[in-house]
N, C-alpha and C. Protein backbone atom coordinates (compact mmCIF):
# COMPACT_ATOMS: atom_id res chain seq x y z
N UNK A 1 -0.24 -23.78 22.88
CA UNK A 1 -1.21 -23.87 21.80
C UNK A 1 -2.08 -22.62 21.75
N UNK A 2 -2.48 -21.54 22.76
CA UNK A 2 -3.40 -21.06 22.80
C UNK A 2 -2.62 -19.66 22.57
N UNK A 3 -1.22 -19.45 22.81
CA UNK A 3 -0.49 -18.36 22.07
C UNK A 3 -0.39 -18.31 20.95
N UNK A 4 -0.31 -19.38 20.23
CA UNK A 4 0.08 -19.40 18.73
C UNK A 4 -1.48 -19.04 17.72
N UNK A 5 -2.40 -19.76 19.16
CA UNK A 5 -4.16 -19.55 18.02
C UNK A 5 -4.03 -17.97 18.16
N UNK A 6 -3.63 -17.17 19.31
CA UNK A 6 -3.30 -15.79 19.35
C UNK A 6 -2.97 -14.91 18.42
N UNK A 7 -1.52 -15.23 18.54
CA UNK A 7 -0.48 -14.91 17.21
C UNK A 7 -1.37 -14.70 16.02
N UNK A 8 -1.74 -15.69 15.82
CA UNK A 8 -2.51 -16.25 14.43
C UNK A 8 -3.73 -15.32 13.99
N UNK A 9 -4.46 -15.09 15.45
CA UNK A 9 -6.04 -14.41 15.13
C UNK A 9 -5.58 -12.57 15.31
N UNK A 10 -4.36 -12.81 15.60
CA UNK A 10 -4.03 -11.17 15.52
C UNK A 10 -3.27 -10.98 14.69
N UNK A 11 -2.59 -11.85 13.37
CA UNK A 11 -2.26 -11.34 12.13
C UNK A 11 -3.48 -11.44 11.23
N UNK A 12 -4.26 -12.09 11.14
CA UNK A 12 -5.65 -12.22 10.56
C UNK A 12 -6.45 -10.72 11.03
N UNK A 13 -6.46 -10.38 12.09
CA UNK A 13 -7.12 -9.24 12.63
C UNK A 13 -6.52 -8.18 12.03
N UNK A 14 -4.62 -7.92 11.84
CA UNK A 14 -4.15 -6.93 11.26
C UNK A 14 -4.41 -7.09 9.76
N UNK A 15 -4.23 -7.78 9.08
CA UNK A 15 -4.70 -8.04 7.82
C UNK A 15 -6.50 -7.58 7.10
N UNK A 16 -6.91 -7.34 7.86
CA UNK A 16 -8.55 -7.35 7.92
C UNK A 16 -8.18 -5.75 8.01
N UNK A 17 -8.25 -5.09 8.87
CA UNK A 17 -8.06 -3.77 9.03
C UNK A 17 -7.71 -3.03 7.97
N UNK A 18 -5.85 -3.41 8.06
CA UNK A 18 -4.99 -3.06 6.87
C UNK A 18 -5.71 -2.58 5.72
N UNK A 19 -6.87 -3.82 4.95
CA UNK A 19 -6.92 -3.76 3.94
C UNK A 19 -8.30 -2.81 3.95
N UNK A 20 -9.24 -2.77 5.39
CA UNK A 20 -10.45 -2.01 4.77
C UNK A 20 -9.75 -0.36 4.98
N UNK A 21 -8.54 -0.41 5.58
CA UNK A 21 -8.27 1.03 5.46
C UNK A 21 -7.63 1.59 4.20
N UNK A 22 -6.83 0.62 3.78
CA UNK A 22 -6.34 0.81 2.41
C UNK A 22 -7.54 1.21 1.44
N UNK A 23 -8.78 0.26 1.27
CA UNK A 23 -9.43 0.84 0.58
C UNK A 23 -10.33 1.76 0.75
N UNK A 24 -10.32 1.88 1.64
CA UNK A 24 -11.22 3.28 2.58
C UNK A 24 -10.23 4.18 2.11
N UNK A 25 -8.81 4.34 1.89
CA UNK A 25 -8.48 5.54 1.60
C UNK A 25 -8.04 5.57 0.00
N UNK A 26 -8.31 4.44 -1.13
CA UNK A 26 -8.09 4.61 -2.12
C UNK A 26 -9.42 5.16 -2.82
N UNK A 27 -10.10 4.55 -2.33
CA UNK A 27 -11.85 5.44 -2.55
C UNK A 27 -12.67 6.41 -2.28
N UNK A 28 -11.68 6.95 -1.45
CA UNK A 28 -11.82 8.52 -0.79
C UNK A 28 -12.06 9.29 -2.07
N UNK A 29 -12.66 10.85 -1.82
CA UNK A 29 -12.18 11.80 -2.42
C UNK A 29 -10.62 11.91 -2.90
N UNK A 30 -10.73 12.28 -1.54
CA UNK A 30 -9.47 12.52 -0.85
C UNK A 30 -7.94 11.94 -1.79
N UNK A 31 -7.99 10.44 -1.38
CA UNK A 31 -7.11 9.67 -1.91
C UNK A 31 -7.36 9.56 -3.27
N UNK A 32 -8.01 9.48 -3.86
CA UNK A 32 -8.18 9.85 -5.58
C UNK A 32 -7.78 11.02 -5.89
N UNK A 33 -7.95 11.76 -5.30
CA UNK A 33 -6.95 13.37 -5.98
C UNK A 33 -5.62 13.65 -5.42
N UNK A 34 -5.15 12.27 -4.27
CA UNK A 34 -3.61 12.60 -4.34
C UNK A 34 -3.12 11.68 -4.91
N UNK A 35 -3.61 10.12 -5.24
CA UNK A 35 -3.76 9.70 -6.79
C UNK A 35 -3.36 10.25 -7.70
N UNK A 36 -4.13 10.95 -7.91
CA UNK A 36 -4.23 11.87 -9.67
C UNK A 36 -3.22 12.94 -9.37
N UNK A 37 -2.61 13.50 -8.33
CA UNK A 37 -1.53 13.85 -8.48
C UNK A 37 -0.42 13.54 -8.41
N UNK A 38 0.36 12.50 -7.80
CA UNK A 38 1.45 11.78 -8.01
C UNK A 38 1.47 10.99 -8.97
N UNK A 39 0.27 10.27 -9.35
CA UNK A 39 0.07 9.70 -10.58
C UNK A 39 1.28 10.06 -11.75
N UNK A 40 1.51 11.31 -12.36
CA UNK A 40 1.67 11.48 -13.58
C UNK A 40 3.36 11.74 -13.42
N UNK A 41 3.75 11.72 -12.00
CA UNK A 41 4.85 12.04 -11.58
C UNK A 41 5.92 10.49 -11.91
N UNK A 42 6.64 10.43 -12.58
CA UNK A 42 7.05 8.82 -12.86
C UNK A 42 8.53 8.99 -12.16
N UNK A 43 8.62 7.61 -10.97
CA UNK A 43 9.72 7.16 -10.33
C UNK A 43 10.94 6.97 -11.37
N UNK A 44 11.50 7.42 -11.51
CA UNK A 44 12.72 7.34 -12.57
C UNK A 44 13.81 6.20 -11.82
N UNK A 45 14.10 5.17 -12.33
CA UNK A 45 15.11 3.91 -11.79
C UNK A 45 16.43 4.32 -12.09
N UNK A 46 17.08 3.40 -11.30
CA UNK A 46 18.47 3.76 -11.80
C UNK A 46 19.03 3.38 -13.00
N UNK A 47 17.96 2.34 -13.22
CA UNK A 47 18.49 1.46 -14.86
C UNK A 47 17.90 2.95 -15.77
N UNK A 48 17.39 3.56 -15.76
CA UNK A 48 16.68 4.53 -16.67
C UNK A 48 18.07 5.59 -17.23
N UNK A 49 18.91 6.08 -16.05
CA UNK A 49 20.35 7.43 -16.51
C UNK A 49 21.27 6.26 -16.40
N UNK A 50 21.77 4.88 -17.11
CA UNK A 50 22.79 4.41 -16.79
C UNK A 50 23.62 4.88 -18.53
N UNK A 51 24.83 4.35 -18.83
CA UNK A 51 25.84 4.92 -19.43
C UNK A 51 25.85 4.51 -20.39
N UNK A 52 24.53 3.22 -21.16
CA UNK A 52 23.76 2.82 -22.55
C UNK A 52 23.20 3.95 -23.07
N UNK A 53 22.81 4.91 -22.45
CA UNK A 53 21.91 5.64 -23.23
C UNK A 53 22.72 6.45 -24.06
């Protein structure tokens, strides 16, 4: 029982982190101007060059 409350309080713990770092780095300077540069760059799919067009 007391592995699993474990398990449990250390995916809760990674989850907590995860996310204040995520937004710690989307609110950056930093991360807003590499944002705004990949931004405008568009992932092209494979459905996009198939043999309809």
């Amino acid at each position: 029982m007391g592995i699993i409350v474990y398990i449990i309080s250390l995916f809760i713990l990674y989850l907590v982190i995860e996310t204040a770092v995520r937004r710690g780095i989307n609110s950056s300077k930093i991360g807003q101007l590499i944002e705004d540069k990949y931004e405008k760059e568009e992932k092209l799919s494979f459905f996009d060059n198939d043999l309809d067009d």
